[in-house]
N, C-alpha and C. Protein backbone atom coordinates (compact mmCIF):
# COMPACT_ATOMS: atom_id res chain seq x y z
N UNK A 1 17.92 33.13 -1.49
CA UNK A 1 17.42 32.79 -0.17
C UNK A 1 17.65 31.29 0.03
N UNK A 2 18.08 31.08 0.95
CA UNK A 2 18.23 29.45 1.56
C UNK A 2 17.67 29.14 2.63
N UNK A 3 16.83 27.61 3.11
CA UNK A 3 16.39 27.90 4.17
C UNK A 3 17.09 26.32 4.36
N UNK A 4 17.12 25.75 5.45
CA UNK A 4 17.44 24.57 6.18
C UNK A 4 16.42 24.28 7.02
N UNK A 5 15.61 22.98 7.21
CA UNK A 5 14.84 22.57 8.39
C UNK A 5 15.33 21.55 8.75
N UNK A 6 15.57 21.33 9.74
CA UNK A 6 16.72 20.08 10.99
C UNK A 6 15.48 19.64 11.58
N UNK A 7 15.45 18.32 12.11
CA UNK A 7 14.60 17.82 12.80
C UNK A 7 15.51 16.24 13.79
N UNK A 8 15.66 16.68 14.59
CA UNK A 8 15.64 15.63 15.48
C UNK A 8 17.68 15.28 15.23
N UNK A 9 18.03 16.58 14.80
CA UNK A 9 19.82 16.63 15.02
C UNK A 9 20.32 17.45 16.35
N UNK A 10 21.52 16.46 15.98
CA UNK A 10 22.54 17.08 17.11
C UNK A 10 22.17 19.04 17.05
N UNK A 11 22.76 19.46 18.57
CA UNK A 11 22.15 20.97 19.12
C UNK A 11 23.82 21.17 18.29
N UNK A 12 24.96 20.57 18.45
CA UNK A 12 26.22 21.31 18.00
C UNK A 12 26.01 21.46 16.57
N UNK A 13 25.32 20.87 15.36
CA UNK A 13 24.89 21.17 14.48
C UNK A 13 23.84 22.75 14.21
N UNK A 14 22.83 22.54 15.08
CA UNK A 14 22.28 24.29 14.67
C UNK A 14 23.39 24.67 15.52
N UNK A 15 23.99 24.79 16.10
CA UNK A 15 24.82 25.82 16.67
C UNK A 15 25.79 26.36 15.67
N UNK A 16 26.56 25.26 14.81
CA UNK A 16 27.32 25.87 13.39
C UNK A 16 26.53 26.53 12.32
N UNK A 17 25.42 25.90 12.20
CA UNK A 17 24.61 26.61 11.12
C UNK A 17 23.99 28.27 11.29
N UNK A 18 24.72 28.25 12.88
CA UNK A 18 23.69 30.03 13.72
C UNK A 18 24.86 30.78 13.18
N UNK A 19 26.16 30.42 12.68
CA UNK A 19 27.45 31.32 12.42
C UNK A 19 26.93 31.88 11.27
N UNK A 20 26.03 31.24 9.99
CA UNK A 20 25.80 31.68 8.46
C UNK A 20 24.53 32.05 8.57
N UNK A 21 23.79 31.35 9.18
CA UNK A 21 22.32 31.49 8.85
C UNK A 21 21.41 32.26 10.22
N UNK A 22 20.63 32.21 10.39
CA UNK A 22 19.37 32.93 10.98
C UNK A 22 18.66 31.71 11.65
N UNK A 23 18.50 31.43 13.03
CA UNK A 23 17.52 30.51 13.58
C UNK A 23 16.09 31.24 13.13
N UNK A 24 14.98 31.17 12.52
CA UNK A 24 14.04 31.92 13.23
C UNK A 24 12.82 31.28 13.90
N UNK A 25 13.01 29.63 13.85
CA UNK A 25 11.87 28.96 14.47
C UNK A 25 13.33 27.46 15.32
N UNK A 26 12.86 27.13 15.93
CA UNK A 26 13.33 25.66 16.30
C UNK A 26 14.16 24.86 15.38
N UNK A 27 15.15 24.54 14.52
CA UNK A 27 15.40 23.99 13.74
C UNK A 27 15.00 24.62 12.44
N UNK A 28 14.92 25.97 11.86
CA UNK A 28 14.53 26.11 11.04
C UNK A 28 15.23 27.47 10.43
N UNK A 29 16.16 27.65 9.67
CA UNK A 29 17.18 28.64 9.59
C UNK A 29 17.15 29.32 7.92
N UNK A 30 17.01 30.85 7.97
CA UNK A 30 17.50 31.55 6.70
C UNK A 30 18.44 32.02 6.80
N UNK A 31 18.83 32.40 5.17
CA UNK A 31 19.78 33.22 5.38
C UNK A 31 19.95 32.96 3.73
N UNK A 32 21.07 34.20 3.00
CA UNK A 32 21.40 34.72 1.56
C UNK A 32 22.52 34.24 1.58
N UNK A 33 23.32 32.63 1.78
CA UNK A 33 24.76 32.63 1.87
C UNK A 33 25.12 32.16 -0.03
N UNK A 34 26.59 32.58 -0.40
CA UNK A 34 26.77 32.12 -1.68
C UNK A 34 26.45 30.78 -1.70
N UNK A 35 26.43 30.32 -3.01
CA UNK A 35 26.45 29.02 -3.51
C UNK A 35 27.44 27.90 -3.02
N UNK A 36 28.66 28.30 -2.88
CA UNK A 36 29.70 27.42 -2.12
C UNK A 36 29.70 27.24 -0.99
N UNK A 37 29.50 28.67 -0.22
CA UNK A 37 28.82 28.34 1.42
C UNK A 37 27.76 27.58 2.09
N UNK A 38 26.94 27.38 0.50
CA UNK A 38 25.29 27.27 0.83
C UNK A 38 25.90 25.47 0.67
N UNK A 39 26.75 25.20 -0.31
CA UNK A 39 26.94 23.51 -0.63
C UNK A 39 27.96 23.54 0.89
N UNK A 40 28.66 23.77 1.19
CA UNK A 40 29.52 23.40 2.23
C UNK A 40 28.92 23.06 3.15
N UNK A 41 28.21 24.33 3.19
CA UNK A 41 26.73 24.22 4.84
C UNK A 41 26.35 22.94 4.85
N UNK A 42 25.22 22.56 3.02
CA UNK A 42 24.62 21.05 3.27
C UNK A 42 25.54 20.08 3.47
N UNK A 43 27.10 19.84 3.09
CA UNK A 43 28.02 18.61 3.32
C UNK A 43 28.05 18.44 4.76
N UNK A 44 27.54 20.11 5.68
CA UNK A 44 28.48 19.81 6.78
C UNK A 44 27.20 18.82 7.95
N UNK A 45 26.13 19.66 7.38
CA UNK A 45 24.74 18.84 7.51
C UNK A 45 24.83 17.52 7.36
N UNK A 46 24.97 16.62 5.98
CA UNK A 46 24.79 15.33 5.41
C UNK A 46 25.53 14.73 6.79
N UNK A 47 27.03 15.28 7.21
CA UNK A 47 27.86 14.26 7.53
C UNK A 47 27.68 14.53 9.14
N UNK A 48 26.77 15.53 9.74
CA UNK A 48 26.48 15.14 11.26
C UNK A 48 25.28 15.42 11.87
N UNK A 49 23.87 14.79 11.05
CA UNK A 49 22.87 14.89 11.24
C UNK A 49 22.61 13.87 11.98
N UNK A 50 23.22 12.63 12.01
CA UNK A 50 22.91 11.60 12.97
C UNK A 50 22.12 10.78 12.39
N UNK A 51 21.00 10.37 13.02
CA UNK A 51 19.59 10.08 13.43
C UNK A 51 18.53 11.02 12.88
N UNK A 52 18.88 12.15 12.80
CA UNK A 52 17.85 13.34 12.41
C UNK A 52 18.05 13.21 10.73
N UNK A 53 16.54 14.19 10.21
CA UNK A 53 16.70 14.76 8.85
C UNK A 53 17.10 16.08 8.47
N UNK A 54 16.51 16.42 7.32
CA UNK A 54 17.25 17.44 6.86
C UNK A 54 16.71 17.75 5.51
N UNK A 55 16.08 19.16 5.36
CA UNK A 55 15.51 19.69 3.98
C UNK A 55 16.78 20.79 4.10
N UNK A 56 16.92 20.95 2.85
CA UNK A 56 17.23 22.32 1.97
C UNK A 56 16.65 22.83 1.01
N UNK A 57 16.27 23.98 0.86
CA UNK A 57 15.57 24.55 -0.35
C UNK A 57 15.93 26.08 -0.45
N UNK A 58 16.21 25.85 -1.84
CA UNK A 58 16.85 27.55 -1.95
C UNK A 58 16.81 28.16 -3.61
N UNK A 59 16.56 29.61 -3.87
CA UNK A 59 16.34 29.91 -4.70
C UNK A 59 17.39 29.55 -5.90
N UNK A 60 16.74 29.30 -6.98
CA UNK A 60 17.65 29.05 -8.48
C UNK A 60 16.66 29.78 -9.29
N UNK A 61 17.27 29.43 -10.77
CA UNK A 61 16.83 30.11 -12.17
C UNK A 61 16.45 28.99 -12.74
N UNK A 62 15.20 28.93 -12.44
CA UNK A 62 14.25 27.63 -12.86
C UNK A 62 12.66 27.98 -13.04
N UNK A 63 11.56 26.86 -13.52
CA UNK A 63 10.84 27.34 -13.81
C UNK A 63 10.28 27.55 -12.30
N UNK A 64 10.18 27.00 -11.13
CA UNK A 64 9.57 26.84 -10.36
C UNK A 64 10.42 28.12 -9.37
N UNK A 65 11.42 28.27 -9.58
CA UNK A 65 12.13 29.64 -9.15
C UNK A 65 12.74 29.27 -7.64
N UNK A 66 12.78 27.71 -7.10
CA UNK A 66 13.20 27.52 -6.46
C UNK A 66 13.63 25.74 -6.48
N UNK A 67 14.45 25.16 -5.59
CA UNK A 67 14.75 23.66 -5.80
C UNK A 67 14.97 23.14 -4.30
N UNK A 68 15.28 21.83 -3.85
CA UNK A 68 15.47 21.65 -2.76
C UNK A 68 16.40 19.82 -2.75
N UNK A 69 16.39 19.73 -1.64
CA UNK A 69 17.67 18.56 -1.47
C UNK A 69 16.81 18.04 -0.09
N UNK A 70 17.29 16.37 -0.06
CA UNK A 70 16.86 16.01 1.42
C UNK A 70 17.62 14.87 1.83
N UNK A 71 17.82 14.67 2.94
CA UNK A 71 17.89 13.74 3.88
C UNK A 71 18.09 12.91 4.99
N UNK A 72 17.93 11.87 4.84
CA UNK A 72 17.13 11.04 5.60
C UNK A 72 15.98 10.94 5.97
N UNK A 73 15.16 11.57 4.66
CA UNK A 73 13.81 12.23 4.60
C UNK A 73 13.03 10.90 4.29
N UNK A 74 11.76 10.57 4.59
CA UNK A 74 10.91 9.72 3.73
C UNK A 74 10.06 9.97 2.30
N UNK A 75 10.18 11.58 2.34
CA UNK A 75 9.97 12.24 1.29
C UNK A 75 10.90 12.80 0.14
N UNK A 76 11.24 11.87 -1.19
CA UNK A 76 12.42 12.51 -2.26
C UNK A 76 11.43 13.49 -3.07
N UNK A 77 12.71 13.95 -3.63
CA UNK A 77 12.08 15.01 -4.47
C UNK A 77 12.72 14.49 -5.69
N UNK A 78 11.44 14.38 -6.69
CA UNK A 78 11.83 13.44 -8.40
C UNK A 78 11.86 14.99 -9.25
N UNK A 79 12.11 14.88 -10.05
CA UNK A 79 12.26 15.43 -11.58
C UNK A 79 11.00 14.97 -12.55
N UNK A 80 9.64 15.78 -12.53
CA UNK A 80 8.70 15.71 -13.56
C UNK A 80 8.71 16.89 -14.36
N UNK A 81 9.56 16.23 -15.80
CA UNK A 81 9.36 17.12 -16.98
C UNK A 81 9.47 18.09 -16.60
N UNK A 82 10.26 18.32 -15.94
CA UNK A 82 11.45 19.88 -15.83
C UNK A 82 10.67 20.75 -14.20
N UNK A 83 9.82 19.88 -13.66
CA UNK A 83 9.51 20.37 -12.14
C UNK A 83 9.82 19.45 -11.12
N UNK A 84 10.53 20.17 -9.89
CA UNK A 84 10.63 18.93 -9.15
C UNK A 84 9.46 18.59 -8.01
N UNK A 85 9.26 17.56 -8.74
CA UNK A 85 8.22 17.29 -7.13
C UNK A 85 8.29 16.30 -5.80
N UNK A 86 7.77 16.39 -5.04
CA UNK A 86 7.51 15.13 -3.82
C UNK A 86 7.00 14.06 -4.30
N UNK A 87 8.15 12.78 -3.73
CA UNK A 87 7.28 11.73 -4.11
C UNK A 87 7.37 10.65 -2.55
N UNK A 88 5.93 10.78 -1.96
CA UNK A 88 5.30 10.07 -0.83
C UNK A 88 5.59 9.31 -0.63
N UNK A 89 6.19 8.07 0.30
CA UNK A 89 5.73 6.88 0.34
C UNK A 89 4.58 6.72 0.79
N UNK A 90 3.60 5.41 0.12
CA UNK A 90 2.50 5.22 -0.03
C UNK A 90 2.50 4.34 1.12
N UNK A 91 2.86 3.84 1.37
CA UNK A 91 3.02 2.57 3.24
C UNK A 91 1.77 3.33 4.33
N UNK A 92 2.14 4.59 4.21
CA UNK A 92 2.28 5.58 5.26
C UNK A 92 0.00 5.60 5.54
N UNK A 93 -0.09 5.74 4.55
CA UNK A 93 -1.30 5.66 3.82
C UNK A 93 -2.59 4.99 4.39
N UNK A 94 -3.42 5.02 5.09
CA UNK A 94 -4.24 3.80 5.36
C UNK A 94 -5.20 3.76 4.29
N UNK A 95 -5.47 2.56 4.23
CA UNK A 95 -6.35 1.61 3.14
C UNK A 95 -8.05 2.70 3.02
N UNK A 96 -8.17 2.68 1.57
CA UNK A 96 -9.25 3.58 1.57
C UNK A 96 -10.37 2.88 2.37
N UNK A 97 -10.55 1.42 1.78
CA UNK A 97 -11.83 1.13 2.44
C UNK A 97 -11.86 0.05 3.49
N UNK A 98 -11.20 0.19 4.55
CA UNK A 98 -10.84 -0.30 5.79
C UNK A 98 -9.49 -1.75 5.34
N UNK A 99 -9.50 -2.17 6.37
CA UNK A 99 -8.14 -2.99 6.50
C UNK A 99 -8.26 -4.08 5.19
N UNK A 100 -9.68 -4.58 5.60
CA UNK A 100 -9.72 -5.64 4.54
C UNK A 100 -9.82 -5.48 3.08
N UNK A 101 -9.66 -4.24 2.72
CA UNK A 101 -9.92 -3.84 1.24
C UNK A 101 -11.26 -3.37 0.82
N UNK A 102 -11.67 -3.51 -0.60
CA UNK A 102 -12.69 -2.83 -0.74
C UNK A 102 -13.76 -4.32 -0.91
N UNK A 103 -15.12 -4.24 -0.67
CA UNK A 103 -15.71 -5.72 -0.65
C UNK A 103 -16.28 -5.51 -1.63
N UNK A 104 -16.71 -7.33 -1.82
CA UNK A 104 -16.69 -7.36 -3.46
C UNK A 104 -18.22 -7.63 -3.35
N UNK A 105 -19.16 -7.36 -4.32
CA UNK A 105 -20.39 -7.71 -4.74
C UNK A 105 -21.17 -6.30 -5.20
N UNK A 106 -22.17 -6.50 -5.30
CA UNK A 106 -23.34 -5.12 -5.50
C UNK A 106 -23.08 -3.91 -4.15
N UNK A 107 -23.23 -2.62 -4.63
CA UNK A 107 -23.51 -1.85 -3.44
C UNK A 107 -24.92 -1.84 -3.12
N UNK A 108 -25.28 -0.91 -1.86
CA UNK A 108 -26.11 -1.07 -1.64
C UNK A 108 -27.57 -0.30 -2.66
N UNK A 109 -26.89 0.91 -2.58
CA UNK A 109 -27.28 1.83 -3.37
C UNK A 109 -27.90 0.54 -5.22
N UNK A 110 -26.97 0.20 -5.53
CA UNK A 110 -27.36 -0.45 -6.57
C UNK A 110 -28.66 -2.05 -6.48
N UNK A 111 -28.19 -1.99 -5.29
CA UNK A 111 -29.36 -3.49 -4.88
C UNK A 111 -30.69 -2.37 -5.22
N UNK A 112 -30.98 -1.45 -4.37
CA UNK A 112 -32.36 -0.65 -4.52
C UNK A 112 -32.67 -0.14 -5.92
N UNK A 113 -31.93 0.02 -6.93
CA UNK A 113 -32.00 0.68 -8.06
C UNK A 113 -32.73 -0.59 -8.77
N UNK A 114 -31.70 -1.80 -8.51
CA UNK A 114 -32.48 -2.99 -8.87
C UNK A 114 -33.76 -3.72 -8.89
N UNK A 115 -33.67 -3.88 -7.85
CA UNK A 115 -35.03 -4.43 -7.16
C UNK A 115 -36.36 -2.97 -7.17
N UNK A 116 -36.42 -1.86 -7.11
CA UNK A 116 -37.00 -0.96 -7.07
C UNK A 116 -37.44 -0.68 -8.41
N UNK A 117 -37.22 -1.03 -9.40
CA UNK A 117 -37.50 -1.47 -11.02
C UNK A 117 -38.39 -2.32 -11.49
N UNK A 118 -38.66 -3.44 -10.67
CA UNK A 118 -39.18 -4.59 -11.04
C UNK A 118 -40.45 -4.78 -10.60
């Protein structure tokens, strides 16, 4: 199984990809093509996506029983000890404890533990 998700590419692009594969959402296409069809498909992707991105993910003989490819994604996919996973950029992220960071001194909780002792 192979799937492709397009986001924000040229329409003459899904229009080649509707010859092999299956639209079944907006940019979002299956289909069982061989291995050479399935690499040709992504070259033909890489080289006229534009501006837009681009996932692939499709079944292999692995532990996870499937693998995937991307880009112009902000999201890569690394190699941990034989699984592949997502790795985030952290930018994206807002600051846990507001803009200025986390503040420094006693909490509050701990001032009362303190003083409530004595």
């Amino acid at each position: 199984m192979t799937v492709i998700v397009l986001t924000n590419c040229p329409v003459g692009l899904r229009g080649f990809l509707t010859r092999w594969l299956l639209e079944i959402s907006a940019g979002v296409f299956i289909g069982n093509p061989s291995a050479r069809i399935r690499d040709v498909l992504w070259d033909e992707v890489q080289q006229y996506a534009g501006q837009g991105r681009a996932l692939l993910a499709y079944t292999t003989n692995n532990e996870q029983g499937f693998t995937f490819r991307t880009h112009d994604h902000n999201w890569h996919p690394i190699d941990h000890e034989g699984l592949t996973l997502i790795c985030r950029p952290n930018a994206a992220a807002p600051p846990r404890n507001g803009p200025e960071g986390p503040k420094a001194g006693w909490s509050n909780a701990s001032k009362r533990r303190r003083f409530g002792r004595r």
